[in-house]
N, C-alpha and C. Protein backbone atom coordinates (compact mmCIF):
# COMPACT_ATOMS: atom_id res chain seq x y z
N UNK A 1 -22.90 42.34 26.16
CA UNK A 1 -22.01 42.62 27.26
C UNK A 1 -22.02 44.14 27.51
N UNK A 2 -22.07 44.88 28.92
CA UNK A 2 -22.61 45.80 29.03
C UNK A 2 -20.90 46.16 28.79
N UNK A 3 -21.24 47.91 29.03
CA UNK A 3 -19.71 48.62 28.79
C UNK A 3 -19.87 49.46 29.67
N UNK A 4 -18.64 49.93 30.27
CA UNK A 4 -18.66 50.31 31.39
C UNK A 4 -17.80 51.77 31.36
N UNK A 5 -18.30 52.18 29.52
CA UNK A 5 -17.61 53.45 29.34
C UNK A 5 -18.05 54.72 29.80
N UNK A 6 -19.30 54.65 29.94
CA UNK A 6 -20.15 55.73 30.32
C UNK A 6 -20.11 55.80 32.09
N UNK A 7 -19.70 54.91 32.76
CA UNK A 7 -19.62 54.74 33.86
C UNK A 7 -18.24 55.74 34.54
N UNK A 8 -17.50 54.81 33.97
CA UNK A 8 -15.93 55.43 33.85
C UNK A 8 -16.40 57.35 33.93
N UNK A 9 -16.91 57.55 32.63
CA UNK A 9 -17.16 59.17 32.26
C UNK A 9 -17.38 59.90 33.56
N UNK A 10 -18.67 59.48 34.07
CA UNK A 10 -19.41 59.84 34.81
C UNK A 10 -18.88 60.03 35.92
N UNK A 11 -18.05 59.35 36.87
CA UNK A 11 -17.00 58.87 37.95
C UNK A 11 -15.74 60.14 37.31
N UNK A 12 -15.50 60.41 36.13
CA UNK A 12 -14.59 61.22 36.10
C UNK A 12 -15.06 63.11 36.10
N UNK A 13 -16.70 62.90 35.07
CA UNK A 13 -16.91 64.35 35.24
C UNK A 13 -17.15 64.75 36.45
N UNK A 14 -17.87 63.47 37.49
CA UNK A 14 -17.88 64.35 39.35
C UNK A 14 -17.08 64.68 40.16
N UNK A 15 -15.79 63.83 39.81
CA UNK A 15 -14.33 64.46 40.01
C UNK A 15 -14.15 65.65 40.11
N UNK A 16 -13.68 66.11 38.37
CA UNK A 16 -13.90 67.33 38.17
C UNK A 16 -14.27 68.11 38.58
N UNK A 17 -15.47 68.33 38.22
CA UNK A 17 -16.46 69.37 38.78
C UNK A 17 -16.42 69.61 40.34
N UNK A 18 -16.49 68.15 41.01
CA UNK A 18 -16.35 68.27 42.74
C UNK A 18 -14.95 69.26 42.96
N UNK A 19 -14.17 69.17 42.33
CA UNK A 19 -12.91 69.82 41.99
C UNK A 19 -13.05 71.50 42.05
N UNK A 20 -13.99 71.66 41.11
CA UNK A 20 -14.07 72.51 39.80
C UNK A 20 -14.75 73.72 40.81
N UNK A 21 -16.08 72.80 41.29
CA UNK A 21 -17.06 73.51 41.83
C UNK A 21 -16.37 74.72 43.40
N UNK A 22 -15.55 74.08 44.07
CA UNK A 22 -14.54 74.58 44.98
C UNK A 22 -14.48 75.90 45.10
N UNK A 23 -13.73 76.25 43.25
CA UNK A 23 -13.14 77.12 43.00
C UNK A 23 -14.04 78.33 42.57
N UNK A 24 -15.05 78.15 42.35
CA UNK A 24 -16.25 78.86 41.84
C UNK A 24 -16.26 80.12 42.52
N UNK A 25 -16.08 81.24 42.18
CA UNK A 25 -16.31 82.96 43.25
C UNK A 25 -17.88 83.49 42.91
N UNK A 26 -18.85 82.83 42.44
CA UNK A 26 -19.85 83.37 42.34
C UNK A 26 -20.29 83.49 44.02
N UNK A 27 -20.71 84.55 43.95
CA UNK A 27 -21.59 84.51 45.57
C UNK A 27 -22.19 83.86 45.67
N UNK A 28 -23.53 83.74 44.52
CA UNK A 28 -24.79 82.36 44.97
C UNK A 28 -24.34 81.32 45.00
N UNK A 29 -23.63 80.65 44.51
CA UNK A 29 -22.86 79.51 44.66
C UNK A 29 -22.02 79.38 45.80
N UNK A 30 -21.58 80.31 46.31
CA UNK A 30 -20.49 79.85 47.55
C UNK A 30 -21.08 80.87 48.76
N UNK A 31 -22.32 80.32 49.78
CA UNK A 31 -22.85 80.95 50.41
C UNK A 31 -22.65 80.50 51.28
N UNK A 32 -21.43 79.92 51.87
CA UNK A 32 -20.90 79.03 52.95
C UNK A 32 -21.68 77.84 52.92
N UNK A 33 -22.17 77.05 52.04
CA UNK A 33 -23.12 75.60 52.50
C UNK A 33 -21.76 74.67 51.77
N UNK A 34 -22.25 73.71 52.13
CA UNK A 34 -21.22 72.59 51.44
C UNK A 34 -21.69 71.82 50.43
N UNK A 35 -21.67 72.25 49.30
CA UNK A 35 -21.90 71.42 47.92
C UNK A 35 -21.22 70.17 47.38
N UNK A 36 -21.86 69.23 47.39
CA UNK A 36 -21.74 68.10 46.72
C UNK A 36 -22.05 67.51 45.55
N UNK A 37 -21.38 67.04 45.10
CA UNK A 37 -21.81 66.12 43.98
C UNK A 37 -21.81 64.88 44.29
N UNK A 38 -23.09 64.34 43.84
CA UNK A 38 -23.76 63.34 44.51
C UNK A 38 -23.62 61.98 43.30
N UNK A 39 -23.90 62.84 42.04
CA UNK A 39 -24.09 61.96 40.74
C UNK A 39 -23.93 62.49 39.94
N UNK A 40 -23.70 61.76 38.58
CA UNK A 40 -24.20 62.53 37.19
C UNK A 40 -24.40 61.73 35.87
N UNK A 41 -24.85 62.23 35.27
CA UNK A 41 -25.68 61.22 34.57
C UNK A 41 -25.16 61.54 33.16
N UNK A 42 -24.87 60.99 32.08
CA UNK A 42 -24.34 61.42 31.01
C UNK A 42 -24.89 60.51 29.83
N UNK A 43 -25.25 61.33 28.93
CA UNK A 43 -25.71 60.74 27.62
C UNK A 43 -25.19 60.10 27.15
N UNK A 44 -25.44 58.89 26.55
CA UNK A 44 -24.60 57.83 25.72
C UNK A 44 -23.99 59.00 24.59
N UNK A 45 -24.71 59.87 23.80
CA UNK A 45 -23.62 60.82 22.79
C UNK A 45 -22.87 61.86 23.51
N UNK A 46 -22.48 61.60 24.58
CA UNK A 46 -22.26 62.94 25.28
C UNK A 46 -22.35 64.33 25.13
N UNK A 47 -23.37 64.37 24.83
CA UNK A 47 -23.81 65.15 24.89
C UNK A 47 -24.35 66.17 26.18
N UNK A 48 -24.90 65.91 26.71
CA UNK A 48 -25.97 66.08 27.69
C UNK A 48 -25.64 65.58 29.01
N UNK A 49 -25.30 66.01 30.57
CA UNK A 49 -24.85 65.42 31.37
C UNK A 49 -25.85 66.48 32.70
N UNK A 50 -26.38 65.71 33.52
CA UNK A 50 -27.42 65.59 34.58
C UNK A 50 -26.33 66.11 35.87
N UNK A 51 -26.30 67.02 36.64
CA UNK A 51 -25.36 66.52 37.78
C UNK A 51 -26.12 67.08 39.02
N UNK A 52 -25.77 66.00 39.68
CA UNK A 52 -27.02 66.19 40.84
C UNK A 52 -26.21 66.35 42.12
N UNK A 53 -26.49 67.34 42.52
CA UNK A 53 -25.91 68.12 43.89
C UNK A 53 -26.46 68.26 45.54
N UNK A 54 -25.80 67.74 46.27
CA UNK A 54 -26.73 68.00 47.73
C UNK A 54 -25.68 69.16 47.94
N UNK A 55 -26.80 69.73 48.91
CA UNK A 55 -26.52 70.84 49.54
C UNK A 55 -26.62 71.12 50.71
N UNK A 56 -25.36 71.43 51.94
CA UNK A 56 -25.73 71.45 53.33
C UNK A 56 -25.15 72.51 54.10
N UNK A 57 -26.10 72.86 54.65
CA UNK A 57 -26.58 74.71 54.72
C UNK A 57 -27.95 75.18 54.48
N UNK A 58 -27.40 76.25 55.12
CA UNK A 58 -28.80 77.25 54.75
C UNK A 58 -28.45 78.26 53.71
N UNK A 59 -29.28 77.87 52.48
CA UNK A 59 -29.05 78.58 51.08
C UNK A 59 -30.38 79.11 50.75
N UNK A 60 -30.14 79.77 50.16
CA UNK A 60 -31.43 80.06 48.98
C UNK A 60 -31.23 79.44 47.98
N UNK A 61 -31.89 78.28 47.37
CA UNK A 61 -32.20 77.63 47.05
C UNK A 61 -32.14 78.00 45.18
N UNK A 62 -32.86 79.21 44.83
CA UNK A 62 -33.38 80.05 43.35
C UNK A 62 -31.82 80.51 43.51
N UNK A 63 -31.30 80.87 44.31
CA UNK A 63 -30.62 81.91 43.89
C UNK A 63 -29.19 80.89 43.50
N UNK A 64 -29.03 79.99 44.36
CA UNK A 64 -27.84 78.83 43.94
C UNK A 64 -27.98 78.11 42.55
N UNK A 65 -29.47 77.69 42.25
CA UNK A 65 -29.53 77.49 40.64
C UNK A 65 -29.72 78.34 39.65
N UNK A 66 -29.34 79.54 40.02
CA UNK A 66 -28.87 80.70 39.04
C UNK A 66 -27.51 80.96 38.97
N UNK A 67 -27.01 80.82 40.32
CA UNK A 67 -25.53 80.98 39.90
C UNK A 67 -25.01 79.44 39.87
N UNK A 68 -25.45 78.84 39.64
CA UNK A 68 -24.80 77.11 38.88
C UNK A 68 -24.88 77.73 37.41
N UNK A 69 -26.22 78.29 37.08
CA UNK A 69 -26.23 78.51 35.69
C UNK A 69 -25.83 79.06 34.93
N UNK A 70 -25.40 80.42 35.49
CA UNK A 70 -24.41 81.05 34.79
C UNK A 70 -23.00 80.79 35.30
N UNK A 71 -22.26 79.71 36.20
CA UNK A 71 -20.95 79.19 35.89
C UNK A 71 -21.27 77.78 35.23
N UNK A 72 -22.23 77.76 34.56
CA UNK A 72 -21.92 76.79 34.38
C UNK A 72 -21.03 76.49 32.63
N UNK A 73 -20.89 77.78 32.25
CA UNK A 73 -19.90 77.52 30.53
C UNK A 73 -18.28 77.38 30.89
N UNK A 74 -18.20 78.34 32.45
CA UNK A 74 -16.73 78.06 33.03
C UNK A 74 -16.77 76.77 33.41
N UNK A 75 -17.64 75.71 34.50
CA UNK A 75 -17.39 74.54 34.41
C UNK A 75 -17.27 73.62 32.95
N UNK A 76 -18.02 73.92 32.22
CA UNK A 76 -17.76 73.38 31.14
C UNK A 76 -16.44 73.19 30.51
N UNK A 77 -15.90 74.86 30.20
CA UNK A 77 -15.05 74.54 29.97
C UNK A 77 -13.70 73.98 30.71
N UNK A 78 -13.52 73.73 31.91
CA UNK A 78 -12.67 73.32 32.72
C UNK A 78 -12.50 72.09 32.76
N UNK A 79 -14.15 71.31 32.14
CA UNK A 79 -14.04 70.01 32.39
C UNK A 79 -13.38 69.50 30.63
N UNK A 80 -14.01 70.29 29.91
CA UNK A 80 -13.04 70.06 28.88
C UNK A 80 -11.89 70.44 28.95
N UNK A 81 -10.99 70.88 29.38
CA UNK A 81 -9.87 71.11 29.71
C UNK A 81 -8.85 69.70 30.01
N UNK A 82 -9.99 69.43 31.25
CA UNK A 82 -9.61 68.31 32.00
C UNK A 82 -9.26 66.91 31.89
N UNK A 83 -10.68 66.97 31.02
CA UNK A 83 -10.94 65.40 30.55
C UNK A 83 -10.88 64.93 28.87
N UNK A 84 -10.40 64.42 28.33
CA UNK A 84 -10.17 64.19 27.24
C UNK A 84 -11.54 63.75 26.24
N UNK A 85 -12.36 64.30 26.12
CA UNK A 85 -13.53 63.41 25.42
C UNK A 85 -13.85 64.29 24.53
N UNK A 86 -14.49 63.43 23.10
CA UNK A 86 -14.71 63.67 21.96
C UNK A 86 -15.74 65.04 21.93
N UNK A 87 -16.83 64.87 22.46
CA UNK A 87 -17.40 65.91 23.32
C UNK A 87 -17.65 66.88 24.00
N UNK A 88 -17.67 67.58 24.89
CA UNK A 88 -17.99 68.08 26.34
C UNK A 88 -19.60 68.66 26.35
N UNK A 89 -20.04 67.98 28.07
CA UNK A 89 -21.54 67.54 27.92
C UNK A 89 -22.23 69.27 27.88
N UNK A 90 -22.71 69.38 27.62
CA UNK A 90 -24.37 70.34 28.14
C UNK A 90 -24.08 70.03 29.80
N UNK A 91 -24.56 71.12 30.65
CA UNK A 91 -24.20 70.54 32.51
C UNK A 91 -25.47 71.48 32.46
N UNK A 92 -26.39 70.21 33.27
CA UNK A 92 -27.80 70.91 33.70
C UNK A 92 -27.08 70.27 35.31
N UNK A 93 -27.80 71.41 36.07
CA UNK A 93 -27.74 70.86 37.56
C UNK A 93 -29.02 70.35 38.04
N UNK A 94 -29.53 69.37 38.81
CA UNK A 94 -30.57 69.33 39.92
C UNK A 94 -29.70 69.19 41.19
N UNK A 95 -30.72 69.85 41.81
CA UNK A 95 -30.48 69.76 43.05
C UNK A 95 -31.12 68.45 43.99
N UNK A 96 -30.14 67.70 44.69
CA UNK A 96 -30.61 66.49 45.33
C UNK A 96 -30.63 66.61 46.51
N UNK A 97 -31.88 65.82 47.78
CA UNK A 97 -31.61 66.43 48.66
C UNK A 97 -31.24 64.83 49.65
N UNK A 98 -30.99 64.15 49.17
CA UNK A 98 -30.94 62.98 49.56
C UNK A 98 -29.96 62.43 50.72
N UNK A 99 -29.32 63.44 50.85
CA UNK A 99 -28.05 63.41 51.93
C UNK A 99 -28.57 63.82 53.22
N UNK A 100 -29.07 65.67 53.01
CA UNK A 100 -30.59 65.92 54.02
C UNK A 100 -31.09 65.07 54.52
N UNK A 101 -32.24 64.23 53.50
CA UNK A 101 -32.92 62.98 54.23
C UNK A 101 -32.69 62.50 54.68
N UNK A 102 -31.62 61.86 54.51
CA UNK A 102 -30.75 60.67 55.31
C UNK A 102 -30.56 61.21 56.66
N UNK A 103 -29.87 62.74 57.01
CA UNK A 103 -29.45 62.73 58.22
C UNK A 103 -30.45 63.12 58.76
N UNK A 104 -31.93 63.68 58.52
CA UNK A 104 -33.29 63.77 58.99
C UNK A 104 -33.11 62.57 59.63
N UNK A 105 -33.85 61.44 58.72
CA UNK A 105 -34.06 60.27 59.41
C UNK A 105 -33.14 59.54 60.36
N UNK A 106 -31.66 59.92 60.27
CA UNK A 106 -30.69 59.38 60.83
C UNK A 106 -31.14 60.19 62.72
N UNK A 107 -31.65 61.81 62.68
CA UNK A 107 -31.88 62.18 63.81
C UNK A 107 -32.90 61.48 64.21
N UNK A 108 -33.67 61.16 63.24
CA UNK A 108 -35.56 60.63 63.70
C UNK A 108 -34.97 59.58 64.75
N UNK A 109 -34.09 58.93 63.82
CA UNK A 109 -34.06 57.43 64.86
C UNK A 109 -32.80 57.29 66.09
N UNK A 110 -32.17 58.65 65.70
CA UNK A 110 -31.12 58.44 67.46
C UNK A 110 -32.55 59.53 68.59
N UNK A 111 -33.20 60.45 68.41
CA UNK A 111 -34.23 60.69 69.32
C UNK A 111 -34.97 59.89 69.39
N UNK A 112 -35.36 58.84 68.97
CA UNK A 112 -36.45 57.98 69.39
C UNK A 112 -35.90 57.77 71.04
N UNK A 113 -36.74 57.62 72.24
CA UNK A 113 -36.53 57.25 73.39
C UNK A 113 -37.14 55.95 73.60
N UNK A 114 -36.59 54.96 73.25
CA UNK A 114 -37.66 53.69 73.12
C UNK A 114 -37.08 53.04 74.89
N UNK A 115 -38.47 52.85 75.27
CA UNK A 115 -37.86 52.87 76.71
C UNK A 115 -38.34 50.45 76.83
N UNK A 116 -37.37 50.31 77.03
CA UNK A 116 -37.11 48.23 77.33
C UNK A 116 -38.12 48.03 78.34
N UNK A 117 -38.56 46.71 78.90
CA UNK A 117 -38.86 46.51 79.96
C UNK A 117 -37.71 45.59 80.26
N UNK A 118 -37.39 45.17 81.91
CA UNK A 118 -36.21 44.97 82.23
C UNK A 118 -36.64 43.22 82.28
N UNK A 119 -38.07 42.68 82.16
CA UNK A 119 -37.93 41.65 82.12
C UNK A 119 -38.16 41.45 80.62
N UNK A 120 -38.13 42.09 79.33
CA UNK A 120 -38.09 41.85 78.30
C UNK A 120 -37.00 40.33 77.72
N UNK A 121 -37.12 39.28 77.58
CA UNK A 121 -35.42 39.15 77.21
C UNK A 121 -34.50 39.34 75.79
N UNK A 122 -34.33 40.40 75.37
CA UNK A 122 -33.49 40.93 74.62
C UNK A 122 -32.19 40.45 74.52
C-alpha cells in the first residue's frame, strides 16, 4: 500500500518556499519576473529535495541560479522553521520551463488563421 507521506512533504515544502521565495532581497532573484514553484521532489530520507521553478520574464537566467544558490541556506532554514520534519532537505533548484511552453503553444494555436469553407458541414 503506497504512502502518501512524501507527497504530503512535498505539497508542504512548495508552500513554503512559494511563500519563502517572495520575500527573498537578493537582486538576481527578484528581477521583476514571476517565480514559481512548479514542483519538488524529495528524498524518501529527506534528505535531498529537487525544486523546480518556472520563470516569467525576462531574466538572466546564470545569474538567477546563483542567487537561488546562495539564498538558498536562508530558505532552508525558514523551511525548517516552518515545517516540522525530522530532517530539513539539501534545496537544489532546476529551472522549469514548462509553463513558457505551454503559453508558446497556447499562442501557436490562438494565431493559427484556419480559414472553413462555408459549405464545409461542421
Amino acid at each position: 500500500m503506497p504512502s502518501h507521506h512524501i507527497d504530503r512533504i512535498n505539497d508542504d515544502i512548495r508552500r513554503v518556499l512559494a511563500e519563502k521565495l517572495r520575500q527573498v532581497k537578493d537582486p538576481r532573484v527578484d528581477q521583476g519576473a514571476m517565480l514559481t514553484v512548479t514542483h519538488t521532489d524529495t528524498t524518501a530520507d529527506l534528505r535531498h529535495c529537487k525544486v523546480y521553478l518556472s520563470v516569467l520574464g525576462q531574466v538572466d537566467e546564470k545569474q538567477l541560479v546563483k542567487g537561488l544558490k546562495s539564498v538558498s541556506g536562508y530558505l532552508r532554514r525558514e523551511l525548517g522553521h516552518s515545517l516540522d520534519l525530522r530532517y530539513t532537505p539539501e534545496l537544489t533548484f532546476v529551472l522549469d520551463d514548462s509553463i513558457a511552453h505551454g503559453a508558446y503553444i497556447n499562442q501557436l494555436i490562438n494565431d493559427l488563421d484556419i480559414q472553413h469553407d462555408d459549405n464545409d458541414p461542421q
